[in-house]
Protein backbone atom coordinates (compact mmCIF):
# COMPACT_ATOMS: atom_id res chain seq x y z
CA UNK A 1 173.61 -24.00 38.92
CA UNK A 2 175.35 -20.24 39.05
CA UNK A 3 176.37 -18.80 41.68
CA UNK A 4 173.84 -16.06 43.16
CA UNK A 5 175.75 -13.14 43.18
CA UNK A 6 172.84 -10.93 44.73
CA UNK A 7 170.22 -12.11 46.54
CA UNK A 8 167.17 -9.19 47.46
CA UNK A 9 164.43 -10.42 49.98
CA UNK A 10 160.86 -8.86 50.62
CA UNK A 11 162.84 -5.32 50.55
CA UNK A 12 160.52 -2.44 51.31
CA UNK A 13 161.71 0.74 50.94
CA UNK A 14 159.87 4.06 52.51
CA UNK A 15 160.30 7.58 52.10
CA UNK A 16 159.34 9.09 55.42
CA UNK A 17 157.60 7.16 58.30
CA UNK A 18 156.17 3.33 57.31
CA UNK A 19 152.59 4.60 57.97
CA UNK A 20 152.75 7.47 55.80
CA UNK A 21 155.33 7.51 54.26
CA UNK A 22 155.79 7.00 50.17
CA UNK A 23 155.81 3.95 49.37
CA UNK A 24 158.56 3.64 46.69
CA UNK A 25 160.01 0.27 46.72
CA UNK A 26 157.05 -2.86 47.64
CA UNK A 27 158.07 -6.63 49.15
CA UNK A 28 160.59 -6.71 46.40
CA UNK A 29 162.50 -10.34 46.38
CA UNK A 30 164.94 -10.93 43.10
CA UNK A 31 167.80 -13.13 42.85
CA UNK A 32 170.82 -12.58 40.13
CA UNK A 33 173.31 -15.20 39.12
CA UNK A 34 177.53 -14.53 38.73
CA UNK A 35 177.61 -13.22 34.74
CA UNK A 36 174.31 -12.17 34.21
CA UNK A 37 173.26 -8.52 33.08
CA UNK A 38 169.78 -7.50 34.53
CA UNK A 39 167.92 -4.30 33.64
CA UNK A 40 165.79 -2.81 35.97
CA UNK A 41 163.30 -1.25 33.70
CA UNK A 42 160.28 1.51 34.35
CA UNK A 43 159.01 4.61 33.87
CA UNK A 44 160.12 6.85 36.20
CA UNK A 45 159.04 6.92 39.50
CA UNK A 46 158.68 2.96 39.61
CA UNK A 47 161.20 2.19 41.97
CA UNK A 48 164.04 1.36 39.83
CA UNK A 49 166.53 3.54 40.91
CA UNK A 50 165.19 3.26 44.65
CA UNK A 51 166.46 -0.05 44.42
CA UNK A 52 169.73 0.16 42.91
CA UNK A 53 170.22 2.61 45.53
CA UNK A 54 169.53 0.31 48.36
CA UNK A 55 171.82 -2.08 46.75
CA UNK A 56 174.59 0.13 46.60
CA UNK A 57 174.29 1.26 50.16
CA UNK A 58 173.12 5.24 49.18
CA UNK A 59 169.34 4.13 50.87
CA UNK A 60 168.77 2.33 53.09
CA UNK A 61 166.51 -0.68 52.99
CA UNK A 62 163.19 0.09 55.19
CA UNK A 63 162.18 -4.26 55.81
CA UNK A 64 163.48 -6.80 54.24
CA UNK A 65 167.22 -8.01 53.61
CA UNK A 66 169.60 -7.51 50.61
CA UNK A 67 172.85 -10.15 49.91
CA UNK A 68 175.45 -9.75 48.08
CA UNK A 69 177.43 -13.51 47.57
CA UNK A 70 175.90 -14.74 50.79
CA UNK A 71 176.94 -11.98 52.64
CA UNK A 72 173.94 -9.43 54.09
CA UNK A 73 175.04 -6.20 53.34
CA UNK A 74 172.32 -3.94 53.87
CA UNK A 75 173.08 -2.49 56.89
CA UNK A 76 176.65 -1.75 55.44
CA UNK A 77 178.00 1.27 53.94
CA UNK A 78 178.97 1.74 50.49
CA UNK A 79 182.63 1.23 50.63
CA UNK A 80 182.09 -2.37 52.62
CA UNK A 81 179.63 -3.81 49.63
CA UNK A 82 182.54 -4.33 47.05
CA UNK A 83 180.08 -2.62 44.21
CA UNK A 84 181.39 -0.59 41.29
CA UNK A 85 179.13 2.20 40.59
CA UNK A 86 178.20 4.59 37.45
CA UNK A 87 175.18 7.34 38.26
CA UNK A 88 173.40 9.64 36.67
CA UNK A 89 175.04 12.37 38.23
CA UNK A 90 178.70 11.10 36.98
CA UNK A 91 180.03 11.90 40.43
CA UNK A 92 183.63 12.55 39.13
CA UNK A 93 186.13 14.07 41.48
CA UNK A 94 186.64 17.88 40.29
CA UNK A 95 190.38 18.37 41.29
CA UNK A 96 191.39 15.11 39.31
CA UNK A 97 191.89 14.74 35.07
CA UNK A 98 189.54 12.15 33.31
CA UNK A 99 192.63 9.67 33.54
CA UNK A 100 193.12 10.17 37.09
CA UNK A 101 189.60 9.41 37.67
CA UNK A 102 189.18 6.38 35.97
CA UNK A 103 192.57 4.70 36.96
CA UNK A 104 191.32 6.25 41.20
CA UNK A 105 190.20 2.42 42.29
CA UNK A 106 193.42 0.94 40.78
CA UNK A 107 195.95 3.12 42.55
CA UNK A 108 193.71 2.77 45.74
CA UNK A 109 194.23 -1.00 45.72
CA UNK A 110 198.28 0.08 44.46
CA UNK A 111 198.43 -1.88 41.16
CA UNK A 112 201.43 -1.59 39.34
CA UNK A 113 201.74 1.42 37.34
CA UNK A 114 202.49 -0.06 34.24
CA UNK A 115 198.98 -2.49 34.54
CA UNK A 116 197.01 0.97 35.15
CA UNK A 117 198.31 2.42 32.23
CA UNK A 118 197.38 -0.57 30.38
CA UNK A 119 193.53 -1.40 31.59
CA UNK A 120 193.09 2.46 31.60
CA UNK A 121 194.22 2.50 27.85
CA UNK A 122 191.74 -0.17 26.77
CA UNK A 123 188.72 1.37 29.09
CA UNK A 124 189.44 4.72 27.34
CA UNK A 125 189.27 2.89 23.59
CA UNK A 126 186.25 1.18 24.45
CA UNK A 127 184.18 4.37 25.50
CA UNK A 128 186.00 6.44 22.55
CA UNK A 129 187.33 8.86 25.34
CA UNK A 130 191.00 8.75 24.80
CA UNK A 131 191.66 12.17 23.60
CA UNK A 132 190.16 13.76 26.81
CA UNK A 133 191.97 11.75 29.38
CA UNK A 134 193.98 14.87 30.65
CA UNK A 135 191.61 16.95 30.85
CA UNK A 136 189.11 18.13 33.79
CA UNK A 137 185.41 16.88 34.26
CA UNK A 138 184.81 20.92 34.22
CA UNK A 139 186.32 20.72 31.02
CA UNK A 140 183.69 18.06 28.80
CA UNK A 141 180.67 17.91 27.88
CA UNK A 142 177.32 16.09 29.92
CA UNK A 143 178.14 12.87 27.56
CA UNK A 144 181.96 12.62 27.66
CA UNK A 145 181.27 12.89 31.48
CA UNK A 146 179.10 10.00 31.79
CA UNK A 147 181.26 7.72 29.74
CA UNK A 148 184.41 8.85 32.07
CA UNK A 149 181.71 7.97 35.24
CA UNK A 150 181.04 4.67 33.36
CA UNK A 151 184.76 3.61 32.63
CA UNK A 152 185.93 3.93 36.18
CA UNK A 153 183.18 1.39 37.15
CA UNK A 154 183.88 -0.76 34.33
CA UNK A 155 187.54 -0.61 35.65
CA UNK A 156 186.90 -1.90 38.97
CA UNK A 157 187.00 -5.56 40.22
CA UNK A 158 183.89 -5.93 42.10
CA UNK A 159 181.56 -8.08 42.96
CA UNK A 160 178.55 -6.34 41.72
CA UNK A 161 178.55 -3.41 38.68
CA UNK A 162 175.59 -0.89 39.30
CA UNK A 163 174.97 1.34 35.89
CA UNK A 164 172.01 4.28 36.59
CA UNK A 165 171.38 5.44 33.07
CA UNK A 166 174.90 5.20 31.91
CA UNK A 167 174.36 6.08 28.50
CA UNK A 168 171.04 8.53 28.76
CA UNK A 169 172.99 11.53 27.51
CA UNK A 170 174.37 10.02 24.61
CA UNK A 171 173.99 10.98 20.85
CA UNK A 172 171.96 7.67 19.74
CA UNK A 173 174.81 6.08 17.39
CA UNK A 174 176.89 6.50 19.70
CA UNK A 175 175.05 4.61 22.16
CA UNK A 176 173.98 2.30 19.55
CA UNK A 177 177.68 1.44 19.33
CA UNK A 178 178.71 1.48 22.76
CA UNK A 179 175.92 -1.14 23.86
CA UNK A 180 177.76 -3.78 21.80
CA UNK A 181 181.01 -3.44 23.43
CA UNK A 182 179.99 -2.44 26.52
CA UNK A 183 178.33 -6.21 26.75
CA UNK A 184 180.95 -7.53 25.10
CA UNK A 185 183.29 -6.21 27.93
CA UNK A 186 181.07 -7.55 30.70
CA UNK A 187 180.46 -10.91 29.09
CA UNK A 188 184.09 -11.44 28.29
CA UNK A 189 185.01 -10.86 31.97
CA UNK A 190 182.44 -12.63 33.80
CA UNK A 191 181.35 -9.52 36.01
CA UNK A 192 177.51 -9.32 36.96
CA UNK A 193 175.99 -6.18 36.63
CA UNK A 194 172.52 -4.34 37.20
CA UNK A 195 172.06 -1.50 35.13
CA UNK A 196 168.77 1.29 35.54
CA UNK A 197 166.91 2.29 32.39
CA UNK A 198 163.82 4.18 31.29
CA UNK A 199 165.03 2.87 27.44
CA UNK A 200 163.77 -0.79 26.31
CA UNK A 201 165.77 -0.76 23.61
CA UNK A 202 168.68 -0.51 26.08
CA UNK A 203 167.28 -3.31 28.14
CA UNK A 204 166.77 -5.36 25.48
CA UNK A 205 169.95 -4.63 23.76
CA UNK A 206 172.19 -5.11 27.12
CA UNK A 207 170.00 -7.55 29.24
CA UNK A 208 170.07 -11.01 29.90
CA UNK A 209 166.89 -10.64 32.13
CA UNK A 210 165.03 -7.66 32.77
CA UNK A 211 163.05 -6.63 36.11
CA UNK A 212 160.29 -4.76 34.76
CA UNK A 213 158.60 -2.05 37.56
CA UNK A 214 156.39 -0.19 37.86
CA UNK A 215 154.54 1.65 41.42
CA UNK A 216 157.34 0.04 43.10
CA UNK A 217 156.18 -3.20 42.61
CA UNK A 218 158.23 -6.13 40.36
CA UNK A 219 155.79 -7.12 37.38
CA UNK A 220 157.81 -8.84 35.60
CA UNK A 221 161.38 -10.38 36.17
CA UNK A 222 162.37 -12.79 32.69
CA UNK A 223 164.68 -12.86 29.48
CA UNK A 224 163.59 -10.25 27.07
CA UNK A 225 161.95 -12.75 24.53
CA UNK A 226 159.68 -14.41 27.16
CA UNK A 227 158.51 -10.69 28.49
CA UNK A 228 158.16 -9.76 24.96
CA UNK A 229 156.40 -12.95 24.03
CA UNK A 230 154.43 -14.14 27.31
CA UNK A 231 153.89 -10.86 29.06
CA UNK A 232 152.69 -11.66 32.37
CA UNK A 233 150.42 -9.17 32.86
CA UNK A 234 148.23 -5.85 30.86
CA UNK A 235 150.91 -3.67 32.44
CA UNK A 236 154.04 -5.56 31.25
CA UNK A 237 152.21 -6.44 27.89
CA UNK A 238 151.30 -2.54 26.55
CA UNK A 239 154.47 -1.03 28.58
CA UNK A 240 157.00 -3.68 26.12
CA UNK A 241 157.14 -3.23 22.56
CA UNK A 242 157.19 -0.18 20.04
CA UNK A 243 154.41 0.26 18.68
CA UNK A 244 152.69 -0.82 21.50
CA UNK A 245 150.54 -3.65 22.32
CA UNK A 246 146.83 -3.31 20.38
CA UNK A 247 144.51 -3.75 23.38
CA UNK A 248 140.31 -4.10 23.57
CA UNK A 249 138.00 -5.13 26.28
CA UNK A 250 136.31 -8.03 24.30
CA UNK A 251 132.94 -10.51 25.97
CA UNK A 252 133.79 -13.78 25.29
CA UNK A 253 131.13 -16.30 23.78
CA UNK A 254 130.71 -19.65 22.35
CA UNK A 255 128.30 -21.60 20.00
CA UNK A 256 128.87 -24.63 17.57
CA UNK A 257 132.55 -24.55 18.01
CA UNK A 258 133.05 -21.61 17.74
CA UNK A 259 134.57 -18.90 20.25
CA UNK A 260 134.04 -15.37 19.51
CA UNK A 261 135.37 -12.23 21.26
CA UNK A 262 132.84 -9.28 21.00
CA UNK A 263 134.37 -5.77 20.98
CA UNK A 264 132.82 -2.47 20.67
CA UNK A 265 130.71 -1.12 17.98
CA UNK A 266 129.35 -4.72 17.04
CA UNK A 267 132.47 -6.01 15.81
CA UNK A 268 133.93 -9.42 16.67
CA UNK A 269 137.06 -11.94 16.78
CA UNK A 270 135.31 -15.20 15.52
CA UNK A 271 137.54 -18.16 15.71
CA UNK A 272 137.45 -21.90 16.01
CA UNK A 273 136.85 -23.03 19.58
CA UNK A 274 140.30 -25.55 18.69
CA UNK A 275 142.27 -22.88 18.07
CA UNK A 276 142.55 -22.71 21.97
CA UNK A 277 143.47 -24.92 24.76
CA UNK A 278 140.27 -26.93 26.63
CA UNK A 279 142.12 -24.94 29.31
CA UNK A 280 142.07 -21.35 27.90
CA UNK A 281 138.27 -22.02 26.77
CA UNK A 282 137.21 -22.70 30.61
CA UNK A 283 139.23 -20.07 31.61
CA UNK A 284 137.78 -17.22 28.78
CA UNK A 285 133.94 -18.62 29.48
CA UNK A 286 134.16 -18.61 33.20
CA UNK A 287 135.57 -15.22 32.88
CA UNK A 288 132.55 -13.40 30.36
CA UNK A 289 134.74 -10.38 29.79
CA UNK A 290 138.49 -10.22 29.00
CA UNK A 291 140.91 -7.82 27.32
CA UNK A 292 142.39 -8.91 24.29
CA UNK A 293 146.06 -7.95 23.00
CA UNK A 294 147.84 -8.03 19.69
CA UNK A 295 151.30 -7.08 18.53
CA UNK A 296 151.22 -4.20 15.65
CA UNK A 297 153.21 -7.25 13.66
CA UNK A 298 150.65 -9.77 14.29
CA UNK A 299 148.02 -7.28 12.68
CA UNK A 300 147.57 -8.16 9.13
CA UNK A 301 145.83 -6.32 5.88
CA UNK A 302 143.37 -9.48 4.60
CA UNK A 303 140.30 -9.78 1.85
CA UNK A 304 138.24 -11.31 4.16
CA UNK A 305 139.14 -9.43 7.69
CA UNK A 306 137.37 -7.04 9.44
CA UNK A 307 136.44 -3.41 8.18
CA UNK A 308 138.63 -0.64 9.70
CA UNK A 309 139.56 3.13 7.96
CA UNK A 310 142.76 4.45 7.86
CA UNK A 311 143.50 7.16 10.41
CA UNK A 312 147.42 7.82 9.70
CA UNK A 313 150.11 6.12 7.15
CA UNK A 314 153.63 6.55 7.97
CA UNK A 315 156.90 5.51 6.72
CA UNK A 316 159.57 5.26 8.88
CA UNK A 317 162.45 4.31 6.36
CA UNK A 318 162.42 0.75 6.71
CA UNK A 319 158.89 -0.09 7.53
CA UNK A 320 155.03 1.53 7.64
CA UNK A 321 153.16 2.45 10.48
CA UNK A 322 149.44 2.83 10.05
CA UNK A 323 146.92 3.30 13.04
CA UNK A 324 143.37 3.10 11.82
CA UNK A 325 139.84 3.54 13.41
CA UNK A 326 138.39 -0.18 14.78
CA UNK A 327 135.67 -1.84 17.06
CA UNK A 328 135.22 1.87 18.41
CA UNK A 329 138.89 2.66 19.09
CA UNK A 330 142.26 2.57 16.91
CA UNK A 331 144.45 -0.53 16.28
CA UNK A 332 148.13 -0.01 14.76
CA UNK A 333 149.57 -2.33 12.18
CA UNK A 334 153.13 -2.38 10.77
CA UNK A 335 154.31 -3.58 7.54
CA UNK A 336 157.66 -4.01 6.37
CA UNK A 337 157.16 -2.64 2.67
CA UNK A 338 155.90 1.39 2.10
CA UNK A 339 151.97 0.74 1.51
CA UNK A 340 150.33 3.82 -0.50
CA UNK A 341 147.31 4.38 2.17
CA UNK A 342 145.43 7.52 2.67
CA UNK A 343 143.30 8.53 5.44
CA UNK A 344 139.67 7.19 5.54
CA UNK A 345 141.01 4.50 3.32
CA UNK A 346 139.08 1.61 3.74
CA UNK A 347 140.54 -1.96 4.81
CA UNK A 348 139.91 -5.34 6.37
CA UNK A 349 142.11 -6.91 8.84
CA UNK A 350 142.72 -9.99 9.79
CA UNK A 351 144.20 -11.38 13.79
CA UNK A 352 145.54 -15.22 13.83
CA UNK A 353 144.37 -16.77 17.35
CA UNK A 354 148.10 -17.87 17.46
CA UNK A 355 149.02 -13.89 17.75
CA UNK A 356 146.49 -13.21 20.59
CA UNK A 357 147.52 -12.40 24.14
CA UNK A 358 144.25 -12.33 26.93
CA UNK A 359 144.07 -10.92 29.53
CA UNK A 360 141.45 -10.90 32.79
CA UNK A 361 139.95 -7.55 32.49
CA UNK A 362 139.93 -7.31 36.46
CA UNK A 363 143.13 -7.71 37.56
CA UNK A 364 145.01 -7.66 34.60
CA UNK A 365 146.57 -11.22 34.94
CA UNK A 366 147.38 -12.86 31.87
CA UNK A 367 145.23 -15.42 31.28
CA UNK A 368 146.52 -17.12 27.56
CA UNK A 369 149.33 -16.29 25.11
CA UNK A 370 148.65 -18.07 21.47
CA UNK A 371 145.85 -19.68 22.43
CA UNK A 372 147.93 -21.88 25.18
CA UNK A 373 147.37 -20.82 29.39
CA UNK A 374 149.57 -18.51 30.49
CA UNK A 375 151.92 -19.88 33.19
């Protein structure tokens, strides 16, 4: 088994006093192994950043205790946690040149000259910075900034690396590019880090696990195929994936074998009752009313489907996009080839049982992905 690198136990964290105070950060326990990468991933105002806050020391933990390698830490400043960090607000030191800055940690810990030249050489060719390492942060742009406040945490030996955003004001292909050997770097040296992101695609990209939050509370905490795949709840389901997750409240009955979900407007999901787990069927009939998700992939154009119109047709280059009006709300389907639809087009679509995620339309819970209980 790998090493736990951090270890973060029923951590509460309050803004003003715990009886009124806000709430920001709820009973949060988490546990991340030596090498992994973990994205903390929300909208904002979940907690994320709250946390990797706490972790570095700038909050301070309201109940609960955080580790870092078996060692409790949160009572501990900064500079005693052995974390590297890169934030949002770059934090450079004014006085110094983007070389200086990056190569600070080194000197601090007086590594040979000649080995600072070096590792600040290859940090500088990874982030594409090299031709503004003598000059000022005052100097550069927003973006140039944040990849000089990202190499001098990549630099560090630490035991932790803590990323806030480090790419958020980055042209897209240069991010695009920079995720690739940014993980690359990380993976090849073993270092654990936690980076903060709004940006799925990011998560996705960078992640081995992602933490995803939302009202200060951990949803979800898996690899990005499982969340993507076996969402555990509505939230984690619709908040993962581009387009969206299709959802509908649906009333689940069942006669001669079959199972069929009942949306609005008189439309239906009929299906065979095999098509799902003797588990999944107690589960759905006990239940009455569910909601029912499905992937805009999983949504396919059929002869014998059911009727929807076309509300909007777009091509995005490499693949179509088309919402339509259905079972008294819209669904969104997306096909790989450029389809010649107009609006109020008529079509019929069809949704395998294998593509269906349910839900319980109380709490939210996921109740069955694929027609198999949902662990």
């Amino acid at each position: 088994m790998s090493e736990s690198v951090l270890s973060i136990d029923q951590v509460d964290k309050f803004y003003g006093p715990i009886s009124s105070g806000v709430h920001a950060v709820k009973d949060l326990t988490m546990e991340i192994k030596k090498g992994e990468i973990v994205a903390l991933l929300g909208s904002s105002g979940c907690g994320k950043t709250s946390t990797l806050r706490m972790i570095a020391g700038f909050e301070e933990a309201s109940r609960g205790t955080i580790s870092i390698k078996g060692r409790k830490v949160h009572r501990l400043p900064p500079v005693k946690r052995n974390v590297a960090m890169a934030f949002e607000g770059y934090s450079l030191y004014p006085p110094l040149t983007v070389k200086e800055n990056i190569a600070f940690a080194l000197k601090a810990r007086r590594i040979p000259q000649a080995e600072v030249e070096e590792k600040v050489a290859e940090i500088a060719k990874l982030l594409e910075i090299e031709d503004i390492l003598g000059r000022y942060p005052s100097s550069i742009s927003g973006g140039q900034q944040q990849r000089a406040s990202l190499g001098r945490a990549l630099i560090r030996e630490a035991d932790l690396h803590l990323l806030d955003e480090p790419m958020g004001q980055l042209e897209p292909q240069l991010r695009a590019l920079l995720r690739g050997r940014i993980k690359h770097f990380i993976k090849e040296r073993g270092l654990t880090a936690i980076l903060v992101t709004h940006d799925q695609t990011e998560a996705n990209a960078l992640a081995d696990r992602i933490a995803v939050m939302e009202g200060g509370v951990l949803q979800q905490f898996d690899t990005p195929q499982a969340i993507k795949e076996r969402p555990a709840n509505l939230f984690t389901g619709t908040f993962i994936g581009e387009p969206p997750m299709n959802v509908f409240e649906a009333s689940v009955k069942g006669k001669g074998g079959r199972l069929t979900l009942g949306l609005e407007g008189g439309f239906s999901l009929d299906y065979e009752e095999s098509a799902f787990a003797p588990q999944v069927r107690d589960a759905l009939f006990q239940r009455g009313r569910v909601v029912v998700g499905v992937r805009p992939y999983a949504v396919h154009r059929s002869e014998n489907g059911a009727p929807a119109s076309v509300a909007a047709n777009q091509w995005l280059g490499d693949q179509t996009h088309i919402a339509a009006d259905f079972a008294g709300g819209s669904i969104v389907l997306v096909e790989h080839d450029r389809t010649r639809l107009s609006p109020g087009d008529p079509i019929t679509i069809r949704i395998d049982p294998g593509d269906l995620h349910i839900f319980d339309a109380a709490s939210g819970a996921a109740v069955s992905h694929g027609g198999e209980l949902a662990a």
